[in-house]
PDB file of N, CA and C in Angstrom:
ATOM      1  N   UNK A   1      61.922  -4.582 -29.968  1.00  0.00           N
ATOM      2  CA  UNK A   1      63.029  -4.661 -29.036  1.00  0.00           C
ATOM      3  C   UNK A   1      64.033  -5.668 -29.572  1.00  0.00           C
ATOM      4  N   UNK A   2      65.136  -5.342 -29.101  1.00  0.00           N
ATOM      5  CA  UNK A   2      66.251  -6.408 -30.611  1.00  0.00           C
ATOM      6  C   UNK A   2      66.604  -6.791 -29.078  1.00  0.00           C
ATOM      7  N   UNK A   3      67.005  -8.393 -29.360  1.00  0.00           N
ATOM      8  CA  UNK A   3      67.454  -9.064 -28.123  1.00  0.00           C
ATOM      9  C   UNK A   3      68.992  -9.623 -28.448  1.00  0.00           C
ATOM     10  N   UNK A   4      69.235 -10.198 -27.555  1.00  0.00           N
ATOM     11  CA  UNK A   4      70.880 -11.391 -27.812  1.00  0.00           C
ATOM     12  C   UNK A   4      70.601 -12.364 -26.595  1.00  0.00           C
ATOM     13  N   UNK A   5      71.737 -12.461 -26.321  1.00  0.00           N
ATOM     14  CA  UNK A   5      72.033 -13.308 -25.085  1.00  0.00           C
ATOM     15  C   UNK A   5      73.381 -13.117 -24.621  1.00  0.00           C
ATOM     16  N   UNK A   6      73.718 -13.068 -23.330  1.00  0.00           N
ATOM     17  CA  UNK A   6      74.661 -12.963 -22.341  1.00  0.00           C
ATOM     18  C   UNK A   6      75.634 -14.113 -23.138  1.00  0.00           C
ATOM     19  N   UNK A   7      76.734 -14.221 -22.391  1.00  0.00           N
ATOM     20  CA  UNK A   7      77.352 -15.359 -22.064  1.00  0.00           C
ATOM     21  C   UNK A   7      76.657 -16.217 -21.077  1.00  0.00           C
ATOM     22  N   UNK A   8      76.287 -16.013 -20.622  1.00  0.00           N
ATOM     23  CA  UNK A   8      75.165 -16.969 -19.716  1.00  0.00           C
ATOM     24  C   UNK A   8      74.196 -17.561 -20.390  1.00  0.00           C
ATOM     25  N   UNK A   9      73.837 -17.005 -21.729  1.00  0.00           N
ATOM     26  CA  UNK A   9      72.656 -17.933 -21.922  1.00  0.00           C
ATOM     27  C   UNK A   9      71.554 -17.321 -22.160  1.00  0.00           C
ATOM     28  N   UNK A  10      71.345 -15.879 -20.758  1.00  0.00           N
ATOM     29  CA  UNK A  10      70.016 -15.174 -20.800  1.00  0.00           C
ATOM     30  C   UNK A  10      69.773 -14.164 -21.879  1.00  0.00           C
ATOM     31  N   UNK A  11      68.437 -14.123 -22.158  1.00  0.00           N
ATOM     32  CA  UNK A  11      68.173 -12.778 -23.539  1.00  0.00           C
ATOM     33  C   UNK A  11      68.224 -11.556 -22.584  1.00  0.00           C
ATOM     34  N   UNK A  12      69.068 -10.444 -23.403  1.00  0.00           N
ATOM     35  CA  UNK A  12      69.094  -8.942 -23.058  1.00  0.00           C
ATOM     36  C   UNK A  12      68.536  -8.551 -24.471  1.00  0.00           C
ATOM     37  N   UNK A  13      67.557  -7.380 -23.573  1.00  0.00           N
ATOM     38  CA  UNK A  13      66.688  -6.716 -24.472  1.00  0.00           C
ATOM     39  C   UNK A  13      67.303  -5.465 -24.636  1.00  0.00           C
ATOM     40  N   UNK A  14      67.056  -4.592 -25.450  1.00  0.00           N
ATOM     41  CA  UNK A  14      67.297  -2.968 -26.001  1.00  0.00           C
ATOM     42  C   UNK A  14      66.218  -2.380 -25.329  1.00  0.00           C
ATOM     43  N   UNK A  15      65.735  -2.409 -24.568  1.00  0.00           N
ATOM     44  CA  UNK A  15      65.016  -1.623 -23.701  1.00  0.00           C
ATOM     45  C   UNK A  15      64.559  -0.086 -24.187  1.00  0.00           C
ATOM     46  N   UNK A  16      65.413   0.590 -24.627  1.00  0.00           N
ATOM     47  CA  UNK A  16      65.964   2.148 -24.827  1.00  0.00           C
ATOM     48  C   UNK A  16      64.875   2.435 -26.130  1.00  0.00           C
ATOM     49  N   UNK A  17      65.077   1.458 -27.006  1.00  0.00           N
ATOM     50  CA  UNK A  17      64.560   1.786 -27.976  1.00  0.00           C
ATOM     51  C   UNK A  17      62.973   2.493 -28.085  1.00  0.00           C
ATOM     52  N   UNK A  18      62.677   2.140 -27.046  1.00  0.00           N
ATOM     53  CA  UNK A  18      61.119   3.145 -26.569  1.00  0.00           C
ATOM     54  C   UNK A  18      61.015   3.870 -26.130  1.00  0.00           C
ATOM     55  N   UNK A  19      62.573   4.742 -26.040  1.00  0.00           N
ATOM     56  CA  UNK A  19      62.980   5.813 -25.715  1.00  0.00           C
ATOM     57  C   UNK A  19      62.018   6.522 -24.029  1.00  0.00           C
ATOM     58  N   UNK A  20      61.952   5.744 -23.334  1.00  0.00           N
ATOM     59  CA  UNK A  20      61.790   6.165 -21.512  1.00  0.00           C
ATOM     60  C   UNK A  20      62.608   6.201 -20.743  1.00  0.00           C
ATOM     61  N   UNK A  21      62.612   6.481 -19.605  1.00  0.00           N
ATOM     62  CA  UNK A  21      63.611   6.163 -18.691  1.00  0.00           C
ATOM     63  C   UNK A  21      63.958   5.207 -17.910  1.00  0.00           C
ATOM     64  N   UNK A  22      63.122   4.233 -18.094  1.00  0.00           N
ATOM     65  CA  UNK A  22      63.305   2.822 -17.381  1.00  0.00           C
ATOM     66  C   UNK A  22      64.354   1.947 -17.929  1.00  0.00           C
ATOM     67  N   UNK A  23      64.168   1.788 -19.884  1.00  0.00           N
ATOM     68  CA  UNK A  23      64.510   1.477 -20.825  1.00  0.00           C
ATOM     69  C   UNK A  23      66.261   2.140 -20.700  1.00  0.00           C
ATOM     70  N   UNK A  24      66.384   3.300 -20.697  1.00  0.00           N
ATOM     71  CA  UNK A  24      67.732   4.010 -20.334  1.00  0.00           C
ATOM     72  C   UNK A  24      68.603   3.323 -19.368  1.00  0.00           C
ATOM     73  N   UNK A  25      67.506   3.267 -18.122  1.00  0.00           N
ATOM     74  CA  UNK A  25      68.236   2.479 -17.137  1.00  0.00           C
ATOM     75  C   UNK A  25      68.757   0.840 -17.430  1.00  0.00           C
ATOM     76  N   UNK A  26      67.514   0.465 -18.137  1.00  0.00           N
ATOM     77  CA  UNK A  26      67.299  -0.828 -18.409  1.00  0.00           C
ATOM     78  C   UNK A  26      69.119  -1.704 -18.943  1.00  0.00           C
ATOM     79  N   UNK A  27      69.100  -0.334 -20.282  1.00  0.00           N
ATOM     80  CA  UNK A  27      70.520  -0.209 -20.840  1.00  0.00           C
ATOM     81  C   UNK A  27      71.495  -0.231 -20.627  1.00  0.00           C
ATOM     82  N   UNK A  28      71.662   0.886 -19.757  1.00  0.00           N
ATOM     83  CA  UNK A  28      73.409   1.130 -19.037  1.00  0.00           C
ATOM     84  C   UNK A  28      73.801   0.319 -17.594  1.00  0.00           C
ATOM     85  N   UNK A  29      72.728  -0.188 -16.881  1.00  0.00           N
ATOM     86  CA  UNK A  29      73.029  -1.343 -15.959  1.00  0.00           C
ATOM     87  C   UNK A  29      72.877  -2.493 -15.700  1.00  0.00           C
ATOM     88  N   UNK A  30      71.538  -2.370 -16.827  1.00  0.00           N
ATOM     89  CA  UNK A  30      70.875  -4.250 -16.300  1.00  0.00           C
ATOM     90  C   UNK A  30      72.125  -5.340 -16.683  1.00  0.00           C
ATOM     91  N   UNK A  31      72.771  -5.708 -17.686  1.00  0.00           N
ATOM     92  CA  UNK A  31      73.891  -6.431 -17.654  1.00  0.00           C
ATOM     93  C   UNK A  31      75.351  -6.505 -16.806  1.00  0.00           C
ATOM     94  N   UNK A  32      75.374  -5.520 -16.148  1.00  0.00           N
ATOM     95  CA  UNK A  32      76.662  -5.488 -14.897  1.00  0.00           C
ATOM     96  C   UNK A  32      75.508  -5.964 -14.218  1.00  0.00           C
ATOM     97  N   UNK A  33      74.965  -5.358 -13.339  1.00  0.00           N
ATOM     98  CA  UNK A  33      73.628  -5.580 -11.920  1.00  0.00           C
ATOM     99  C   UNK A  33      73.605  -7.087 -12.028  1.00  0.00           C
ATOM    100  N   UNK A  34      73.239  -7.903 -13.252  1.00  0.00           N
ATOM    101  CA  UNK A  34      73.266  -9.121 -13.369  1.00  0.00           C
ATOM    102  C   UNK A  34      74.372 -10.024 -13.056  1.00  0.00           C
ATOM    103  N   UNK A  35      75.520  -9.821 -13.649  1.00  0.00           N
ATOM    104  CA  UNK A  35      76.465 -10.317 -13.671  1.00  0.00           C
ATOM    105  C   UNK A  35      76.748 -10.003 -11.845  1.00  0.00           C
ATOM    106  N   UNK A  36      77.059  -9.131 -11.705  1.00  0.00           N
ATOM    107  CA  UNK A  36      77.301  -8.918 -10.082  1.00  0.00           C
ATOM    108  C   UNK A  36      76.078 -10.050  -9.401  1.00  0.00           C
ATOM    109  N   UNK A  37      74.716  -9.849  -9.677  1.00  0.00           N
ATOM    110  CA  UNK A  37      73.807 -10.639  -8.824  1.00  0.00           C
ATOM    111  C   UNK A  37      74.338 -12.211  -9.219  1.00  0.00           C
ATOM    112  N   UNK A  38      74.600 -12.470 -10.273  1.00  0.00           N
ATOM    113  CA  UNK A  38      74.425 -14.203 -11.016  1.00  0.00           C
ATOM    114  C   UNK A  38      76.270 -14.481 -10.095  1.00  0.00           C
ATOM    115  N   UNK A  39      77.024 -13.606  -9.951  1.00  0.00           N
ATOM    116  CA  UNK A  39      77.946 -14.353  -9.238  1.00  0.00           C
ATOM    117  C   UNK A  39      77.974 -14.171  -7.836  1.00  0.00           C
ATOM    118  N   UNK A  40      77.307 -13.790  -7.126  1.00  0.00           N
ATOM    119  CA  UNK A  40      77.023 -13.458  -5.837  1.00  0.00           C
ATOM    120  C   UNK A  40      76.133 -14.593  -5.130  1.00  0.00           C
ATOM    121  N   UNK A  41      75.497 -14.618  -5.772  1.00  0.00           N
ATOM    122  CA  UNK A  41      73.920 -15.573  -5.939  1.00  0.00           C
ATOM    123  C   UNK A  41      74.402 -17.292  -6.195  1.00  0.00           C
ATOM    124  N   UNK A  42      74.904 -16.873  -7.517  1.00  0.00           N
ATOM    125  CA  UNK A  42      74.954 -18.338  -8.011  1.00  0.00           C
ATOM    126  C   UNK A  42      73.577 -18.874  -8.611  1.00  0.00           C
ATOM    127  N   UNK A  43      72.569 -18.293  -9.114  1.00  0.00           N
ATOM    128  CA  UNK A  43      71.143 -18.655  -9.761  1.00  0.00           C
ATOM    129  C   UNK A  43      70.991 -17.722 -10.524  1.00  0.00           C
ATOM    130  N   UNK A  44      70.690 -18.000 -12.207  1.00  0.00           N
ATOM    131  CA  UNK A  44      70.638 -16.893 -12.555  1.00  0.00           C
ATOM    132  C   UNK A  44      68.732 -16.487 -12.655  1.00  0.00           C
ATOM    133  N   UNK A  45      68.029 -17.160 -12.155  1.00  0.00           N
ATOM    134  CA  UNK A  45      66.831 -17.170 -11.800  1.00  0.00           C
ATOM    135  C   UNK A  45      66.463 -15.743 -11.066  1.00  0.00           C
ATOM    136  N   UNK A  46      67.587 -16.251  -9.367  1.00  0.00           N
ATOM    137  CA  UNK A  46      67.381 -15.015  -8.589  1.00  0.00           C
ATOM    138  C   UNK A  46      67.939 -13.821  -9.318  1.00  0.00           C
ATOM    139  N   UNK A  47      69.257 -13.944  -9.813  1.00  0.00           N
ATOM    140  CA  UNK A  47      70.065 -13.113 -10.323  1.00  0.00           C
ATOM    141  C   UNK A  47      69.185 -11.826 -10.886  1.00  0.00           C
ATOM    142  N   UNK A  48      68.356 -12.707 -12.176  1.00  0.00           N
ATOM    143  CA  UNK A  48      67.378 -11.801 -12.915  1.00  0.00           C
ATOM    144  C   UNK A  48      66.481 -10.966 -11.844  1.00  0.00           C
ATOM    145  N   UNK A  49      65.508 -11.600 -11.140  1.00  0.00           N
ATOM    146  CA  UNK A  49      64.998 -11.198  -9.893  1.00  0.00           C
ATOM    147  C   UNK A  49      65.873  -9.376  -9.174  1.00  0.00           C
ATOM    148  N   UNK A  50      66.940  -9.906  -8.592  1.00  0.00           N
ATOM    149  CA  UNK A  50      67.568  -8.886  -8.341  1.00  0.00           C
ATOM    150  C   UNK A  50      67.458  -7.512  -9.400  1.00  0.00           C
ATOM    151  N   UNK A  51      67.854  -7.896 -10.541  1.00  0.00           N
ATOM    152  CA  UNK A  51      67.916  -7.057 -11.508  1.00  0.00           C
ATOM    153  C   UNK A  51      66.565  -5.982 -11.504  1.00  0.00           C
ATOM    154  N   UNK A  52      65.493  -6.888 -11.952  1.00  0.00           N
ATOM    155  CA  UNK A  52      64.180  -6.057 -11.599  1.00  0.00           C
ATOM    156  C   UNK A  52      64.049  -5.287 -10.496  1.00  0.00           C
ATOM    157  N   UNK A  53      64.389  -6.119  -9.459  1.00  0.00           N
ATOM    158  CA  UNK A  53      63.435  -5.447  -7.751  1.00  0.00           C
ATOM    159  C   UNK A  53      64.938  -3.751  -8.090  1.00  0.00           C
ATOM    160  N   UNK A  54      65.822  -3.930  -8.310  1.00  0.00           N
ATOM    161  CA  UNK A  54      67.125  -3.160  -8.443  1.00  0.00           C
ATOM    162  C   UNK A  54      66.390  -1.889  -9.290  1.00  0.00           C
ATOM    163  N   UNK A  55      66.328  -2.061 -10.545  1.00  0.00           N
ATOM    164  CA  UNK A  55      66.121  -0.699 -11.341  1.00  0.00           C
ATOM    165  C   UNK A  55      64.645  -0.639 -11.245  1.00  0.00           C
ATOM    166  N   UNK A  56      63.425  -1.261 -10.809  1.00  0.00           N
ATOM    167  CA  UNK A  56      62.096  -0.597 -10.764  1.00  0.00           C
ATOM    168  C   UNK A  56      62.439   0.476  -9.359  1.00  0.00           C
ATOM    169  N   UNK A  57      63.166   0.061  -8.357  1.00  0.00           N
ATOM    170  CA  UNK A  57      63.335   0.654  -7.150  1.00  0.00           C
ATOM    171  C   UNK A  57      64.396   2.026  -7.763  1.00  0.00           C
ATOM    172  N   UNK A  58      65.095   1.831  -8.812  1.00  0.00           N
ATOM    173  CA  UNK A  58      65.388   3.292  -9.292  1.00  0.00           C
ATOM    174  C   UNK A  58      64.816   4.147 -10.146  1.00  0.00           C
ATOM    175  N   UNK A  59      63.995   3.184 -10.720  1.00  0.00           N
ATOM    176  CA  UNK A  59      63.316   3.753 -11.781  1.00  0.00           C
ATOM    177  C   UNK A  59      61.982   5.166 -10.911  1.00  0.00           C
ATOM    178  N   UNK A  60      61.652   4.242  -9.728  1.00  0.00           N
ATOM    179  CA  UNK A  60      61.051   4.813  -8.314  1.00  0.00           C
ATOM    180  C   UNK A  60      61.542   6.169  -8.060  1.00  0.00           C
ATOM    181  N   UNK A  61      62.282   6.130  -8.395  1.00  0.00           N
ATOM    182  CA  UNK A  61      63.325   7.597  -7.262  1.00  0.00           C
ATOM    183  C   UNK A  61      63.064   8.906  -8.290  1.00  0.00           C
ATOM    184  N   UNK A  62      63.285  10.112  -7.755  1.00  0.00           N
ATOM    185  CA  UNK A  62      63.102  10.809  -9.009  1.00  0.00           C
ATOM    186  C   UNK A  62      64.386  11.385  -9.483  1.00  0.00           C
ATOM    187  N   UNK A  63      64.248  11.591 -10.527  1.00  0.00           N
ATOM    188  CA  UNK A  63      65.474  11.344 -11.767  1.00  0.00           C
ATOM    189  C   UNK A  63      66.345  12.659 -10.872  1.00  0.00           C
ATOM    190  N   UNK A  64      67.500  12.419 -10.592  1.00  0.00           N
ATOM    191  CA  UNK A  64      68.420  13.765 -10.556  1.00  0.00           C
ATOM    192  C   UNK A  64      68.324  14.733 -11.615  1.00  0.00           C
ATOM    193  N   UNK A  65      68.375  16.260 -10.577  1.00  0.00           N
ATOM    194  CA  UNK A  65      68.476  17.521 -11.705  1.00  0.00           C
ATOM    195  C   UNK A  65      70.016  17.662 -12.902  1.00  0.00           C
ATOM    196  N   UNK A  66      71.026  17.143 -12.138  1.00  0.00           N
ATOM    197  CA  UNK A  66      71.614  16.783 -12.902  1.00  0.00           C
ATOM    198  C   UNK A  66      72.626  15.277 -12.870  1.00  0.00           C
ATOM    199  N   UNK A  67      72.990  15.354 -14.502  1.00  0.00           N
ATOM    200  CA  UNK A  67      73.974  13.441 -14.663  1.00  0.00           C
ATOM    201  C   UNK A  67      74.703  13.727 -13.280  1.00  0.00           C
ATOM    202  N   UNK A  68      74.045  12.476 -12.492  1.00  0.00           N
ATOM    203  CA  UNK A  68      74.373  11.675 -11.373  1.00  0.00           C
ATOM    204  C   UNK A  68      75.660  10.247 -11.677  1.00  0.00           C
ATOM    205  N   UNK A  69      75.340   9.427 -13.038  1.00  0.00           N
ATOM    206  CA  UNK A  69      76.027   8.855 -13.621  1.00  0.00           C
ATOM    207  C   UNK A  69      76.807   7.800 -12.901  1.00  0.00           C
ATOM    208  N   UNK A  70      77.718   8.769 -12.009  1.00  0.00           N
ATOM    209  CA  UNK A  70      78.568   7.506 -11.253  1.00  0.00           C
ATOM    210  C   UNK A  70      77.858   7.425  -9.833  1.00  0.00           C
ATOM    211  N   UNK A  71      77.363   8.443  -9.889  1.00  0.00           N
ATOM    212  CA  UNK A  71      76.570   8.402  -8.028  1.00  0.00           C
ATOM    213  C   UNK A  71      75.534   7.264  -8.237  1.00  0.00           C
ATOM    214  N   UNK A  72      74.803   7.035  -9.610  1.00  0.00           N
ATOM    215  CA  UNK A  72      73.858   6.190  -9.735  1.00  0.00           C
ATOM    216  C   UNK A  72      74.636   4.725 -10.282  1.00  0.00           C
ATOM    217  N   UNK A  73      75.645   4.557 -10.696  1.00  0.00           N
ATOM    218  CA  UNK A  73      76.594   3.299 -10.897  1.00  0.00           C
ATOM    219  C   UNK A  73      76.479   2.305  -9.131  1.00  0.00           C
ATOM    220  N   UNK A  74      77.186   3.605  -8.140  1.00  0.00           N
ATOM    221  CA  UNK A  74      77.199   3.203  -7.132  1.00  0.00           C
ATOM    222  C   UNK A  74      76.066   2.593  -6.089  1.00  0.00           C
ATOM    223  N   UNK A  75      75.709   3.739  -6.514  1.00  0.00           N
ATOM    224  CA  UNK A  75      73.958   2.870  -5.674  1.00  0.00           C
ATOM    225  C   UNK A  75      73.086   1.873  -5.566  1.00  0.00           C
ATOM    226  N   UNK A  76      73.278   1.536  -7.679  1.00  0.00           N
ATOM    227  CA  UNK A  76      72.941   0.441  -7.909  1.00  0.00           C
ATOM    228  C   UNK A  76      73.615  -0.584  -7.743  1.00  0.00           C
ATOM    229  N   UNK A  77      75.241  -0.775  -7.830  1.00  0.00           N
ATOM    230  CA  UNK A  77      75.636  -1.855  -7.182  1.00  0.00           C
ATOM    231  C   UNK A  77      75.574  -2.008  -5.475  1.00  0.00           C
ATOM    232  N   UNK A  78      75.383  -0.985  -5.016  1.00  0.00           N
ATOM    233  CA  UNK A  78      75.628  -1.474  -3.327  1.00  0.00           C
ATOM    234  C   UNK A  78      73.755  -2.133  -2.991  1.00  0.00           C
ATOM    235  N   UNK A  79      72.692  -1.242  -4.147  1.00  0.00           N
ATOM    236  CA  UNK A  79      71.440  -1.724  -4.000  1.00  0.00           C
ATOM    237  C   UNK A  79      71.303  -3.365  -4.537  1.00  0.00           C
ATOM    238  N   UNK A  80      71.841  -3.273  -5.254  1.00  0.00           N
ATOM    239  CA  UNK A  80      72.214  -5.081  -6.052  1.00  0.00           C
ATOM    240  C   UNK A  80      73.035  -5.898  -4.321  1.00  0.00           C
ATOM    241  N   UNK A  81      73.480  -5.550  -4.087  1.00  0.00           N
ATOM    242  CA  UNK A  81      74.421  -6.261  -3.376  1.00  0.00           C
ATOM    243  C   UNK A  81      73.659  -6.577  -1.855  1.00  0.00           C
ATOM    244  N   UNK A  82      73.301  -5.824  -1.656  1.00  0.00           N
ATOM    245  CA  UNK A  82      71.893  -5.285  -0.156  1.00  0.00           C
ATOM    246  C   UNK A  82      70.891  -6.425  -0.639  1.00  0.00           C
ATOM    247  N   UNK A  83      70.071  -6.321  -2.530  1.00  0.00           N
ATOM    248  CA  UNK A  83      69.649  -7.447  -2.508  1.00  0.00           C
ATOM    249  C   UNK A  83      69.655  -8.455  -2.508  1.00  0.00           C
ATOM    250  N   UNK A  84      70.926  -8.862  -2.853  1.00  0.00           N
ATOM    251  CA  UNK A  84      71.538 -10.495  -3.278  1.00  0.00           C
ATOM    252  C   UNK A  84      71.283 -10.847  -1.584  1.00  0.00           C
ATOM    253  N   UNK A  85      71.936 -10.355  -0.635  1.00  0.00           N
ATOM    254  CA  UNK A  85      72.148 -10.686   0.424  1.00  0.00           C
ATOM    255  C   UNK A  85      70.973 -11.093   1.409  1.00  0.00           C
ATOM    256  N   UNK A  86      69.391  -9.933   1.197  1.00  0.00           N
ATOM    257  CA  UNK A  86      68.412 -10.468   1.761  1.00  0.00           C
ATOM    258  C   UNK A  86      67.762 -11.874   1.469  1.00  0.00           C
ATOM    259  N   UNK A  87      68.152 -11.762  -0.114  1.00  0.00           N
ATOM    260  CA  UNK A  87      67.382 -13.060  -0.860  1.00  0.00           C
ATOM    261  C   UNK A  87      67.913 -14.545  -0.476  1.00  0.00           C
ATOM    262  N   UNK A  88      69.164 -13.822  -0.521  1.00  0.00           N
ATOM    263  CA  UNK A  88      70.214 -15.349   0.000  1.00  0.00           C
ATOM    264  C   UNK A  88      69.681 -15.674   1.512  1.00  0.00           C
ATOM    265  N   UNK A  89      69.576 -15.109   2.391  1.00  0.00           N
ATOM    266  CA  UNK A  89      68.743 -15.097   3.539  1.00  0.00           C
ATOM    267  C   UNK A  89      67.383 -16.083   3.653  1.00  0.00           C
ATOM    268  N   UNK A  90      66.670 -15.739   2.253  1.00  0.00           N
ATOM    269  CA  UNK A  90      65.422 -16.140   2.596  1.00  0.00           C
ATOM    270  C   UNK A  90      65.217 -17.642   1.861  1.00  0.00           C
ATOM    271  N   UNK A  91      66.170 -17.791   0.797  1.00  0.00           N
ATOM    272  CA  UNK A  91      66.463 -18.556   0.365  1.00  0.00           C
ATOM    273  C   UNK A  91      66.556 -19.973   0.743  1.00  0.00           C
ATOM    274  N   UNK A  92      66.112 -21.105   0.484  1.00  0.00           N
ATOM    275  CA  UNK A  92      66.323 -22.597   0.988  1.00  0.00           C
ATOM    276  C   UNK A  92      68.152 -22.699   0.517  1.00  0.00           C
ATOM    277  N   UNK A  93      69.194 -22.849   1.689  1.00  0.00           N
ATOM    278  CA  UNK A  93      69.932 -22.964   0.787  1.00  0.00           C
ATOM    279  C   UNK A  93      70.930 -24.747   0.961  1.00  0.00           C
ATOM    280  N   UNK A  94      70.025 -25.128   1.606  1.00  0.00           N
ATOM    281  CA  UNK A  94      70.016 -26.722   1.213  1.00  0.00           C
ATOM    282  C   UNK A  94      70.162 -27.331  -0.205  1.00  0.00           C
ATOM    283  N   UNK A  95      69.372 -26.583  -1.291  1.00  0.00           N
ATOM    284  CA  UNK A  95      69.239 -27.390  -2.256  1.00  0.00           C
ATOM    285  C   UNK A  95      71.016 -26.377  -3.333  1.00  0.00           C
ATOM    286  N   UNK A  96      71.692 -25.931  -2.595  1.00  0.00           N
ATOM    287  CA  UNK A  96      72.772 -25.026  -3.209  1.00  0.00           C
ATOM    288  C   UNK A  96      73.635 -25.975  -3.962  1.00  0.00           C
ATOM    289  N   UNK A  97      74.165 -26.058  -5.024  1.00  0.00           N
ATOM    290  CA  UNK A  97      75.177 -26.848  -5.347  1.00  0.00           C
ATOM    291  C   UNK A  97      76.914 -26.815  -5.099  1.00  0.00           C
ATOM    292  N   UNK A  98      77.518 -27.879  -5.153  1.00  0.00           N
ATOM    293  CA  UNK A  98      78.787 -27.746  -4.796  1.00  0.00           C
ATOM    294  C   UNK A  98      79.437 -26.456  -5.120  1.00  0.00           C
ATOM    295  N   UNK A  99      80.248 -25.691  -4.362  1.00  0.00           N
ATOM    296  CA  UNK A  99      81.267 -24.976  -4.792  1.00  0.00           C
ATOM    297  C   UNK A  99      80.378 -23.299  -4.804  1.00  0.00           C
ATOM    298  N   UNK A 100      79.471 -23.532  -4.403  1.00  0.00           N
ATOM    299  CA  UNK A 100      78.786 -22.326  -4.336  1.00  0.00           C
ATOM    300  C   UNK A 100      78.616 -21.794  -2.849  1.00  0.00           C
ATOM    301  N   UNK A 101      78.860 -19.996  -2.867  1.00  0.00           N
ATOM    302  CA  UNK A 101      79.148 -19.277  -1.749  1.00  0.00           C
ATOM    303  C   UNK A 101      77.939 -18.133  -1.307  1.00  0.00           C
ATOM    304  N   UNK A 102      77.718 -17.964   0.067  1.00  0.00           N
ATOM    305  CA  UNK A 102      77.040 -16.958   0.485  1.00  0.00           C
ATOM    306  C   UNK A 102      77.728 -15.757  -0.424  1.00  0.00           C
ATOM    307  N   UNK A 103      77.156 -14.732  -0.135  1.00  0.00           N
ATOM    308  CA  UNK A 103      77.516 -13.601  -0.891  1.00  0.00           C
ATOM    309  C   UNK A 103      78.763 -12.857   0.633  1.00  0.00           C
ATOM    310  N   UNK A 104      79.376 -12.398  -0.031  1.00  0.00           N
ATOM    311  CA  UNK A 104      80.592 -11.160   0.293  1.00  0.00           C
ATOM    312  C   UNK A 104      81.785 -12.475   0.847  1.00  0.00           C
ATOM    313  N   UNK A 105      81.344 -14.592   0.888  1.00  0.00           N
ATOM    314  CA  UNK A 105      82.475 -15.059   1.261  1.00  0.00           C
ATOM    315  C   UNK A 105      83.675 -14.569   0.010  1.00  0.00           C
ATOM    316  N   UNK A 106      83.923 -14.660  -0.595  1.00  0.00           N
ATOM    317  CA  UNK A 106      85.105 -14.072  -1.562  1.00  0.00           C
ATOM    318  C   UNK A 106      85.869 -13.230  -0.934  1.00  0.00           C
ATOM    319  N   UNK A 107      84.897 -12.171  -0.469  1.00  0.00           N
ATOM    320  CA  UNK A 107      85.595 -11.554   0.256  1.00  0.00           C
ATOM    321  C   UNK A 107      86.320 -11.235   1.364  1.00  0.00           C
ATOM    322  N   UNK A 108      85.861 -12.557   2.213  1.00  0.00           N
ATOM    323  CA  UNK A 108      86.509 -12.772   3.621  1.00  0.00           C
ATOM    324  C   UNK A 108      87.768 -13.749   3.113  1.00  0.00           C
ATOM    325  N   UNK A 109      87.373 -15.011   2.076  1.00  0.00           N
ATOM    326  CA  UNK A 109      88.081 -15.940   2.056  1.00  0.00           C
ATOM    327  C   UNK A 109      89.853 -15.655   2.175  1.00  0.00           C
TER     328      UNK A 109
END
């Protein structure tokens, strides 16, 4: 598996290269899904978190008969976003650092 790192710091793997469908998925979303969770969140701890609970829960579903593509773009961000929001919930968020926001304030602000 050939790795790098984000601008963040974190290693992204090539997933694909073992040619499955998890790995596929792994590919074409895990780095947006992240980026959406790590600025929503603000941890890239949970962030990663999200990422997983996100594509095993698609990886779950059974594959459309046919490229779904953007129907599955969408799902996974509103499923990313559904998760950021429970986690932030359950979350201690006492220990949060300055300048950091619940998820969707951006969007009220």
């Amino acid at each position: 598996m050939k790795s790098g790192k984000t601008r963040h710091g974190h290693a992204v793997g090539t997933a694909s290269a073992y040619g499955d469908r998890a790995g596929a998925l792994y590919d074409q979303y895990a780095a947006g899904l992240y980026s959406q969770a790590r600025l929503t969140l603000d941890d890239p701890g949970v962030a990663e978190q999200v990422v997983c609970d996100v594509l095993a829960e698609e990886y779950g579903r059974a594959p459309a008969p046919e490229d779904d593509g953007a129907d599955a773009s969408y799902r996974l961000a509103v499923s990313a976003y559904r998760r950021c929001e429970e986690l932030d919930r359950n979350l201690d968020r006492d220990d949060r650092g300055p300048g950091s926001r619940r998820p969707g304030e951006w969007l009220t602000a």
